[in-house]
Protein backbone atom coordinates (compact mmCIF):
# COMPACT_ATOMS: atom_id res chain seq x y z
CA UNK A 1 0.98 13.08 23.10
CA UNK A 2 2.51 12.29 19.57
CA UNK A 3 1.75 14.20 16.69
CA UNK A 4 -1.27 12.10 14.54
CA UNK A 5 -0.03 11.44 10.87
CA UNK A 6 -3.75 11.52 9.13
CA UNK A 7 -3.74 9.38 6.05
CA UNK A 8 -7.33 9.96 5.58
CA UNK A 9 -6.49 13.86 5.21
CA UNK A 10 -3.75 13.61 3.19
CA UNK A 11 -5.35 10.96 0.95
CA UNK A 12 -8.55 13.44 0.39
CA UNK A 13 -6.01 16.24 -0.66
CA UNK A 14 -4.65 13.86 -3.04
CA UNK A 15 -7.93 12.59 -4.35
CA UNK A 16 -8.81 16.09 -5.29
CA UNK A 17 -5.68 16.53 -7.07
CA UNK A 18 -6.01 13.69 -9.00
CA UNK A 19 -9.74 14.82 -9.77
CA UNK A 20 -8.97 18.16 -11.29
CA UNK A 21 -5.92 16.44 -13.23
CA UNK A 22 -8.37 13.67 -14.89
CA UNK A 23 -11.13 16.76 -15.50
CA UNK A 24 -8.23 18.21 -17.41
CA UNK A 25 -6.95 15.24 -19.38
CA UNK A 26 -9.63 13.55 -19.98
CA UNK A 27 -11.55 15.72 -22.43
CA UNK A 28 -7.94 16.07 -24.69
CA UNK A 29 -7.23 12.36 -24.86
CA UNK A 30 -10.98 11.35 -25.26
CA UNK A 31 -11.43 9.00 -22.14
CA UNK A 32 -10.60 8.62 -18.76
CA UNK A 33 -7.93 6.51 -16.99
CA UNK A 34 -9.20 2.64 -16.94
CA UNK A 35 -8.02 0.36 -13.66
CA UNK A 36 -9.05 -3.03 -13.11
CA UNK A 37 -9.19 -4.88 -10.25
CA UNK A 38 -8.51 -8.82 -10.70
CA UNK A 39 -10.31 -10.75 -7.82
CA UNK A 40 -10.43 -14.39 -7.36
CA UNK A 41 -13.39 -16.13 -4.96
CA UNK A 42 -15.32 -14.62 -1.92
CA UNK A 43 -12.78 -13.84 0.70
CA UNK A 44 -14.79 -10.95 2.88
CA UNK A 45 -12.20 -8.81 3.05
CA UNK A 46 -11.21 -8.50 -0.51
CA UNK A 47 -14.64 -8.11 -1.30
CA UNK A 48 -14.37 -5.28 1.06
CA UNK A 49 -11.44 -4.24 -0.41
CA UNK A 50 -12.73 -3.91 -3.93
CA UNK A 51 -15.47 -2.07 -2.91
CA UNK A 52 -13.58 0.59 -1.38
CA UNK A 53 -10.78 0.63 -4.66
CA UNK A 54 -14.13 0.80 -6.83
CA UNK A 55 -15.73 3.95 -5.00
CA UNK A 56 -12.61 5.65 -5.14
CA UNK A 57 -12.07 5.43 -8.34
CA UNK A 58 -15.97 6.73 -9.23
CA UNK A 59 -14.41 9.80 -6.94
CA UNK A 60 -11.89 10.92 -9.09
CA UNK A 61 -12.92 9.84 -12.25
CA UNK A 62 -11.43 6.90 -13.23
CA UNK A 63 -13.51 3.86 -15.02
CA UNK A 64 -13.29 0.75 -13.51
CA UNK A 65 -12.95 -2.39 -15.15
CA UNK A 66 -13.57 -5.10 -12.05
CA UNK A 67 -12.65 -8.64 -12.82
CA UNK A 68 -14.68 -10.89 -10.70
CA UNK A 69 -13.50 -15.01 -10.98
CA UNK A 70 -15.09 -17.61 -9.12
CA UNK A 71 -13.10 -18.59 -6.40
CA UNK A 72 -12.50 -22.38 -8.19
CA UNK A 73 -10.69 -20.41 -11.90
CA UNK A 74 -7.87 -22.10 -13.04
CA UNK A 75 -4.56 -20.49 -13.06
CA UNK A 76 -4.49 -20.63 -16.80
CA UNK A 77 -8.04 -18.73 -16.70
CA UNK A 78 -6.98 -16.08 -14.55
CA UNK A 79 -3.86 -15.69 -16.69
CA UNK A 80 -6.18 -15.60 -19.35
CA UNK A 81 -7.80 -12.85 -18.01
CA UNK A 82 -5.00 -10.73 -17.48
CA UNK A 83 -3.56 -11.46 -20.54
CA UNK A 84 -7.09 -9.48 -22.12
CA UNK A 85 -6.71 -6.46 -19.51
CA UNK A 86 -2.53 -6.28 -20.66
CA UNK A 87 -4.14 -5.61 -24.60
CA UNK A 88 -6.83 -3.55 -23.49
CA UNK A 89 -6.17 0.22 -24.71
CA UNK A 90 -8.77 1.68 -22.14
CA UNK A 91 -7.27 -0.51 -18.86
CA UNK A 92 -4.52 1.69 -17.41
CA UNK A 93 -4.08 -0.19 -14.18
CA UNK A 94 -4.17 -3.67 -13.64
CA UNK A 95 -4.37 -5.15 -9.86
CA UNK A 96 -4.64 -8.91 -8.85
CA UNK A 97 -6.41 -8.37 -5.39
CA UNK A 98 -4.51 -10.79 -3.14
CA UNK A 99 -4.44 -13.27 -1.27
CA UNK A 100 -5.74 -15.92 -4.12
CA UNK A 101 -7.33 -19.01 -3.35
CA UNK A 102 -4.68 -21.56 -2.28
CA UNK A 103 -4.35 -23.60 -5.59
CA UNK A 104 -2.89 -20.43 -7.30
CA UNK A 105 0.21 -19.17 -7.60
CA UNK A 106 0.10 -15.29 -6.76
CA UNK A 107 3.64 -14.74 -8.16
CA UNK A 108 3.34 -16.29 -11.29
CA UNK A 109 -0.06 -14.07 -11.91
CA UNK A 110 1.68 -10.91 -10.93
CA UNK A 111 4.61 -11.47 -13.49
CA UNK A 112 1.91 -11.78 -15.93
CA UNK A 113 1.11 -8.23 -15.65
CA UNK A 114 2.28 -5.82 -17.86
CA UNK A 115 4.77 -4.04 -15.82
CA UNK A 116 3.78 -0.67 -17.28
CA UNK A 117 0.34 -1.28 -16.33
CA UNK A 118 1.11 -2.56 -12.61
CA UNK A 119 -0.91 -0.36 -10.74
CA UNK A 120 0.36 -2.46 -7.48
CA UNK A 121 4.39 -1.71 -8.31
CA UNK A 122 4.82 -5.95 -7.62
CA UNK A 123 6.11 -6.73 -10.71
CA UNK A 124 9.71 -7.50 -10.60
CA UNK A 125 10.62 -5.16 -13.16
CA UNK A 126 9.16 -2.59 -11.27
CA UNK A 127 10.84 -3.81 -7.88
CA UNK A 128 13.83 -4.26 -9.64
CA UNK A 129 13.70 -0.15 -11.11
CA UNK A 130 13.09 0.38 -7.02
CA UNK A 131 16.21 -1.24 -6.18
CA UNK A 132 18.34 0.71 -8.88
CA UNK A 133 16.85 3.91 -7.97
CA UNK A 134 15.27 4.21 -10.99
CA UNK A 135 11.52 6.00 -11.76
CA UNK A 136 8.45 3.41 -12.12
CA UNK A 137 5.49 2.14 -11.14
CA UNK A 138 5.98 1.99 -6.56
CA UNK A 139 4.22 -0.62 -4.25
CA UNK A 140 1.19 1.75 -3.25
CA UNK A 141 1.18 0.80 0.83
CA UNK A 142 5.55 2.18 1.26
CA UNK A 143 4.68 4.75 -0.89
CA UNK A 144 2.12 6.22 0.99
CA UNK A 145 3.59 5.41 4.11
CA UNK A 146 6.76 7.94 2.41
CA UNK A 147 3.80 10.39 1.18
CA UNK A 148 2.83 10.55 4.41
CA UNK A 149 6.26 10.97 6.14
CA UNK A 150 7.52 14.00 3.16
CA UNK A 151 3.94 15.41 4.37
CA UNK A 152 4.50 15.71 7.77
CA UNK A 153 7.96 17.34 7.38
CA UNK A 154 9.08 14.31 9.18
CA UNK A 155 13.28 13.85 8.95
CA UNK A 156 14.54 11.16 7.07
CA UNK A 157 17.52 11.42 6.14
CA UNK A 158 20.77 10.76 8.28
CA UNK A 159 17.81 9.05 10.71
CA UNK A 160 17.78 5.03 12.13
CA UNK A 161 14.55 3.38 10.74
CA UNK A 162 13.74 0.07 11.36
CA UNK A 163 10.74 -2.01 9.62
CA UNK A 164 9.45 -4.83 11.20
CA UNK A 165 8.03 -7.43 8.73
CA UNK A 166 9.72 -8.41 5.37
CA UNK A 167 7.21 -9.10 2.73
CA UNK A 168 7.33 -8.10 -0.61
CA UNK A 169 4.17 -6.38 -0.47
CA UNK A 170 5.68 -3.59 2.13
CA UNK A 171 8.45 -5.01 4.40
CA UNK A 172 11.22 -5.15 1.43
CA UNK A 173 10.10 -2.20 -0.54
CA UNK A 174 9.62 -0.04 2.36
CA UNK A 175 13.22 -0.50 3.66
CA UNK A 176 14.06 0.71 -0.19
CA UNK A 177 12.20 3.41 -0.05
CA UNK A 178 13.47 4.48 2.84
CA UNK A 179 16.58 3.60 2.17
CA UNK A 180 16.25 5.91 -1.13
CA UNK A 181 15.86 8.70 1.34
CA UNK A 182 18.57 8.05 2.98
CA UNK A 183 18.05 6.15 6.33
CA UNK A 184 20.22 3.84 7.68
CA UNK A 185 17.50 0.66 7.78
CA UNK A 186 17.34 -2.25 9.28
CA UNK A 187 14.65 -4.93 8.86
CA UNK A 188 13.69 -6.88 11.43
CA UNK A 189 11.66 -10.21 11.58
CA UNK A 190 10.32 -13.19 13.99
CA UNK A 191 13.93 -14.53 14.07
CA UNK A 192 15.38 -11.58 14.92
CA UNK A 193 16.91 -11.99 17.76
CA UNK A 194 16.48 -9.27 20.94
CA UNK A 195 13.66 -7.49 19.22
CA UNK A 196 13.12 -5.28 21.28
CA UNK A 197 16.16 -4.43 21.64
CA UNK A 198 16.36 -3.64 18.03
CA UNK A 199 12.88 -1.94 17.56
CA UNK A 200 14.09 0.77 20.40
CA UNK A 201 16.57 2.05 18.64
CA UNK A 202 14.52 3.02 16.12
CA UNK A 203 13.80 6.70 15.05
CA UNK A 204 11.47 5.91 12.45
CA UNK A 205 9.70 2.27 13.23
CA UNK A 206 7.20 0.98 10.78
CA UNK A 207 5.29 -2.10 11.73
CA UNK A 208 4.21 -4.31 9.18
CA UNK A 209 3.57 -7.89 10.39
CA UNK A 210 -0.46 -8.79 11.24
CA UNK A 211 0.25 -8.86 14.93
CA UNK A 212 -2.25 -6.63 16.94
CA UNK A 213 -0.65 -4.95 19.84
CA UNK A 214 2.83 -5.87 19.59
CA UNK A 215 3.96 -3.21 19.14
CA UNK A 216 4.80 -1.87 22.94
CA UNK A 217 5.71 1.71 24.90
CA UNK A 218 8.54 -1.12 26.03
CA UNK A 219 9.73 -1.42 21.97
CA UNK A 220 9.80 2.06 21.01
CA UNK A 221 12.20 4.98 21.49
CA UNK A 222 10.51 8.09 23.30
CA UNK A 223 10.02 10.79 20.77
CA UNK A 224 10.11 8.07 17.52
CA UNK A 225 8.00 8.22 14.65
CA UNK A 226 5.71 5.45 14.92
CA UNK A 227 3.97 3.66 11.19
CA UNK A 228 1.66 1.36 11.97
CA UNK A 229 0.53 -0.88 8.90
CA UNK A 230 -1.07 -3.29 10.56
CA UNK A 231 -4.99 -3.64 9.90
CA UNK A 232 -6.26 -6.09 12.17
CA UNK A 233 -9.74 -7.70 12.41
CA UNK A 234 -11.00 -8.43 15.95
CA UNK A 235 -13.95 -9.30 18.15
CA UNK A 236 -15.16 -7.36 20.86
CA UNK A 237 -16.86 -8.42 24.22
CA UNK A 238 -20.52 -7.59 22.67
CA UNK A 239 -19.63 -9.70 19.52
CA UNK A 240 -18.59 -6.72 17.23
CA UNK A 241 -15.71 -6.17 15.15
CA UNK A 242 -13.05 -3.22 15.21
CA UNK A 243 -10.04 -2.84 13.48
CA UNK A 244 -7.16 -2.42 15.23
CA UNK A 245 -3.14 -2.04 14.25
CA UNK A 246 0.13 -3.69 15.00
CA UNK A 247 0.69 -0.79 17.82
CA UNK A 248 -0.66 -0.79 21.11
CA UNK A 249 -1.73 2.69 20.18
CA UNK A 250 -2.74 4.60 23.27
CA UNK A 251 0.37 3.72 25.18
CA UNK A 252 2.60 4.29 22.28
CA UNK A 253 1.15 7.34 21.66
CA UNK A 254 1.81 8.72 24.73
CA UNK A 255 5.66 7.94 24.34
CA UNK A 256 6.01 8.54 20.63
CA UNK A 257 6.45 11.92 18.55
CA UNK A 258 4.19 10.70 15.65
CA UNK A 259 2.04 8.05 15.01
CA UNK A 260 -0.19 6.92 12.31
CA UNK A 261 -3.28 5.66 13.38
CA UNK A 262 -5.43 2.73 12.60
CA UNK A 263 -8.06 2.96 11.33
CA UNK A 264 -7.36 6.35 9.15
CA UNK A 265 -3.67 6.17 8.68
CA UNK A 266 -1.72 3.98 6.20
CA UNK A 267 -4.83 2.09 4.61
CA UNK A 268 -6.14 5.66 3.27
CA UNK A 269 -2.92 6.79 1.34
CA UNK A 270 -2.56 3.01 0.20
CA UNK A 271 -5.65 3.69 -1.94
CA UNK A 272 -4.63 6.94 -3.11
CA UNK A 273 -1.02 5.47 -4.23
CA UNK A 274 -3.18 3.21 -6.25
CA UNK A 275 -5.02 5.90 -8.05
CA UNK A 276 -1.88 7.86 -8.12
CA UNK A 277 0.16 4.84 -10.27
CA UNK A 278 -2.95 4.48 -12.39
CA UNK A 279 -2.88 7.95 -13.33
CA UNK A 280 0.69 8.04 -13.61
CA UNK A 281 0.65 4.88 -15.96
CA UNK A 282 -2.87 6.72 -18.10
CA UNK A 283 -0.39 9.68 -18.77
CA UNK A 284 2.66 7.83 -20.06
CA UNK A 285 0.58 5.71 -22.41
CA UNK A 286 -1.34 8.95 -23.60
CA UNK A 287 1.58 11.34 -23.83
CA UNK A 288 3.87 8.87 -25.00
């Protein structure tokens, strides 16, 4: 069976890091670090979402400044908002939880973050550092997927990876990242043709599309390390919900040499990445 890459372990350890480093800080510079969470409507799952970014953040120490819009705000109004967290001297981090309501644009919001308070890493001056190889603010779910892998001892370099999905929240950024370490990388997509094909010859597959189970024994390489992003909501016979991954996990497992599992694997370290950048971004402001 593979080896299990526990997010929810390594995200603890680096919780309690970022605990004792806010206990020591905090008292010299007089407050804490500040992140606030932009959110826009109802949708259950950002609620969700929040909830869990909030509670972390009373875990480690830092203050939370939640923004909560009704779902019908204006794009100037939600600007508006941001524009008030960007001049804020105790707001560290600033995240717009997406998606948005449909009558927004979630690009032109982001870009009206102050990229040195972009607790998310989505700005494009901050994807644009990322491409030059330059140090800033990451996108939190790649860089705790590469927390994760550096953790594990797993080999990087000189290795074939290939993600599968090509958003700008992990798809493109991951491939950088990984790319930064340098793999040879490959991203893959719905038109890609022969996916499978592609996917196999993989030694490092990350799955990041919203598909649950797609991922195959059929579409992996025996003895490949296996990052499953995915975080899937579905019903079950007795009219329950689980959450479930991109990866056919069992099966998979049982081929693979690692695996990350779901739930307990990539969503974990995404949250910690998050408190990570908002620490990171509270010490450059307050050391200068």
């Amino acid at each position: 069976m593979a080896q299990i890459l526990d997010g929810k372990a390594l995200a603890q350890r680096k919780q309690a890091d970022l605990t004792q480093q806010i206990a020591t800080l905090a008292p010299q510079v007089g407050r804490a670090p500040g992140l606030a969470v932009v959110m826009v409507g109802d949708n259950p799952a950002s609620v969700a979402y929040v909830r869990n970014k909030e509670r972390a953040c009373d875990r480690v120490g830092i203050v939370s400044f939640g923004r909560h819009l009704p779902a019908d705000s204006s794009q100037t109004e939600v600007a508006e908002v941001i524009a008030t967290l960007n001049a804020d001297d105790r707001v560290d981090g600033i995240l717009l939880q997406l998606p948005v309501p449909d009558h927004l644009d979630p690009v032109a919001l982001l870009n009206e973050i102050d990229p040195d308070k972009d607790a998310d890493g989505l700005h494009p001056m901050n994807l644009g550092k990322l491409v030059r190889g330059e140090a800033g603010l990451r996108s939190c779910t790649p860089a705790g997927v590469m927390e994760l892998l550096w953790a594990n001892d797993v080999a990087i370099a000189g290795k074939t990876a290939v993600v599968l999905g090509r958003s700008i929240l992990v798809g493109k950024p991951m491939a950088l990242m990984l790319l930064e370490a340098n793999a040879t990388v490959t991203i893959a997509h719905s038109r890609t043709p022969e996916l499978s094909a592609v996917t196999r010859a993989a030694d490092i597959l990350v799955s990041a599309v919203g598909r649950p189970g797609m991922i195959t024994p059929d579409d992996v390489k025996p003895g490949a390390v296996v990052v499953d992003v995915g975080i899937n909501r579905i019903a079950t016979p007795d009219s329950k919900f689980v959450l479930v991954g991109d990866v056919d996990y069992d099966p998979v497992a049982a081929i693979a040499g690692a695996i990350t599992p779901v739930p307990g694997g990539v969503g974990p370290m995404t949250v910690a990445m998050l408190l990570h950048n908002t620490v990171l971004s509270y010490c450059r402001r307050v050391q200068g």
